[in-house]
Protein backbone atom coordinates (compact mmCIF):
# COMPACT_ATOMS: atom_id res chain seq x y z
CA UNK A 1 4.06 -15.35 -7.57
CA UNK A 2 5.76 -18.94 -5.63
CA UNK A 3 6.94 -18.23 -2.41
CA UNK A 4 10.04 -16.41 -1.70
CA UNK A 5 13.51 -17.06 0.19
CA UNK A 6 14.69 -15.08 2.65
CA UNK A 7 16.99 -13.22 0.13
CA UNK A 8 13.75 -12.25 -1.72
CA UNK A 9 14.21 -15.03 -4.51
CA UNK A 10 11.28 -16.40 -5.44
CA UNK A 11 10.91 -20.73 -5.92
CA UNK A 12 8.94 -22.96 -6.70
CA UNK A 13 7.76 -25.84 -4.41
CA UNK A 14 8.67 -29.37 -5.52
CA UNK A 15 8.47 -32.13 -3.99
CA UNK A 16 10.82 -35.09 -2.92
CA UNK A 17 10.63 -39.22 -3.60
CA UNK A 18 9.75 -39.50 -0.04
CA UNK A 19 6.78 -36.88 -0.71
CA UNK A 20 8.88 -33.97 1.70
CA UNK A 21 8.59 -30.52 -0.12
CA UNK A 22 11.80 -28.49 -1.08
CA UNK A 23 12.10 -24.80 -2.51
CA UNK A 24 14.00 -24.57 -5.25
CA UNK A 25 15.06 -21.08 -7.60
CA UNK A 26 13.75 -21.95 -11.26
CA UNK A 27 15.92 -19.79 -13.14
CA UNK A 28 18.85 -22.19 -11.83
CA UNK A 29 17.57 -25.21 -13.77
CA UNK A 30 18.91 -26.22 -17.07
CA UNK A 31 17.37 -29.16 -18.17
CA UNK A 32 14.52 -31.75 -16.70
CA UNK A 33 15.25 -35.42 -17.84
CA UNK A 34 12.53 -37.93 -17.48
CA UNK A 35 14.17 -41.31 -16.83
CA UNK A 36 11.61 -41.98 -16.04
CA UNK A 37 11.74 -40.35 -12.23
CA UNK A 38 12.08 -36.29 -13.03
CA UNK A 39 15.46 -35.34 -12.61
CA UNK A 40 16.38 -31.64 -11.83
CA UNK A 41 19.43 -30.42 -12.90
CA UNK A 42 20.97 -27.16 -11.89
CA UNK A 43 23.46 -25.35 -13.76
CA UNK A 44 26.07 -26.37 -11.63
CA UNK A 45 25.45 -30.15 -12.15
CA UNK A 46 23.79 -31.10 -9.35
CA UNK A 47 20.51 -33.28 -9.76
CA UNK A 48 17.08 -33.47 -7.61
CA UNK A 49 14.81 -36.45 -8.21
CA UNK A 50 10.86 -35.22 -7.51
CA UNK A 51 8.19 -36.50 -7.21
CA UNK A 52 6.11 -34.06 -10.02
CA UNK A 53 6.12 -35.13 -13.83
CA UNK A 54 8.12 -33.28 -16.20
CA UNK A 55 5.01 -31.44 -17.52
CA UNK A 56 4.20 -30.45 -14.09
CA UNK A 57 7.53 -28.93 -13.07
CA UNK A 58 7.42 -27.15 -16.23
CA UNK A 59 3.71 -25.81 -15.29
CA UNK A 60 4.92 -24.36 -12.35
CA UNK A 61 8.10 -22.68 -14.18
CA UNK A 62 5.90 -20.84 -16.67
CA UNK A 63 3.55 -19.98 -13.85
CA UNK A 64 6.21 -18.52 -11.88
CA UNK A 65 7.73 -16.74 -15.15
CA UNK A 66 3.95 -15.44 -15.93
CA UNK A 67 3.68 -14.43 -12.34
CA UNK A 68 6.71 -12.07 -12.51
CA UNK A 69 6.18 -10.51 -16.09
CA UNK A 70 2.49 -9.90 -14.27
CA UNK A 71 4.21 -8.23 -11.52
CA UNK A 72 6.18 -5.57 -13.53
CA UNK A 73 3.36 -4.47 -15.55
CA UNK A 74 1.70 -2.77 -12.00
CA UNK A 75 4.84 -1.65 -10.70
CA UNK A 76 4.35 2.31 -10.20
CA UNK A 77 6.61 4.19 -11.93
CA UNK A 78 5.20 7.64 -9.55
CA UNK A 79 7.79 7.16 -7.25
CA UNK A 80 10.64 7.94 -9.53
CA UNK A 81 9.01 11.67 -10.22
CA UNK A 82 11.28 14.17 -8.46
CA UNK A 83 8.53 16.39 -6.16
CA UNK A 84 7.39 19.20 -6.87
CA UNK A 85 9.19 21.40 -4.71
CA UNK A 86 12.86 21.01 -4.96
CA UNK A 87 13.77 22.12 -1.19
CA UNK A 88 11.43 18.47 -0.06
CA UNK A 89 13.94 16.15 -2.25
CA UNK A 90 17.17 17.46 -1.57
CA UNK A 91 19.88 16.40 -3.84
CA UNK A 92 17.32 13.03 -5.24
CA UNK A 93 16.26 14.93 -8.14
CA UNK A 94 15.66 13.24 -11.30
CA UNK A 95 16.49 15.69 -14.35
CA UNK A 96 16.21 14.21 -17.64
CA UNK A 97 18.77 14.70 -20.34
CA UNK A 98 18.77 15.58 -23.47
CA UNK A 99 19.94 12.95 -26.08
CA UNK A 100 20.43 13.23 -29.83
CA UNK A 101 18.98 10.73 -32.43
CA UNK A 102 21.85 8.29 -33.47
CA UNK A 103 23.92 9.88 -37.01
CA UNK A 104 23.29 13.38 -35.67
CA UNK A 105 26.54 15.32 -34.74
C-alpha cells in the first residue's frame, strides 16, 4: 500500500510542476481533467496541477485501491474469538446470537 499520514490515511505520491512531491488522500479526488497539464480536483473544489499524466495518476489510484482490497483479504479474523477460558477475557466475550431467517415470526 502508498505511504501513510500521520492519521493512518494512506496517499499517494504526486508530484508538483516544479517536480517537488506532495501526498495526497485518493479517495478525496473527484475528477482528473487533462487541459492539457493534469488537474486534481478534490471534492471540495480545490485543484492541484502535477506533473504525472492522467493515465498515470489513475495507475497509482487503482494500485492503491488494489493494495487495500489485498490487505483485507489477510487480515486475521483469530483475534475476535473470545478465549477459551472465560475468567482470561473478562467481560470481552463475544457470544453469538441467534437470528431468524427474514418472513419467520
Amino acid at each position: 500500500m502508498g505511504p501513510k499520514t500521520q492519521d493512518g490515511t494512506t496517499v499517494i505520491i504526486v508530484r508538483r510542476l516544479t517536480g517537488q512531491p506532495f501526498a495526497i488522500n485518493p479517495d478525496l479526488i473527484e475528477r482528473i481533467e487533462c487541459t492539457p497539464d493534469t488537474i486534481l480536483v478534490l471534492l471540495d473544489g480545490t485543484r492541484y496541477i502535477v506533473n504525472e499524466s492522467l493515465d498515470e495518476v489513475v495507475s497509482l489510484i487503482q494500485d492503491h485501491r488494489a493494495a487495500i482490497v489485498a490487505r483485507s483479504l489477510t487480515v486475521s479474523t483469530t483475534t475476535d474469538i473470545a478465549p477459551a477460558d472465560p475468567g482470561i477475557g473478562g467481560d470481552n466475550v463475544i457470544v453469538p446470537l441467534h437470528t431468524r431467517p427474514r418472513g419467520e415470526q
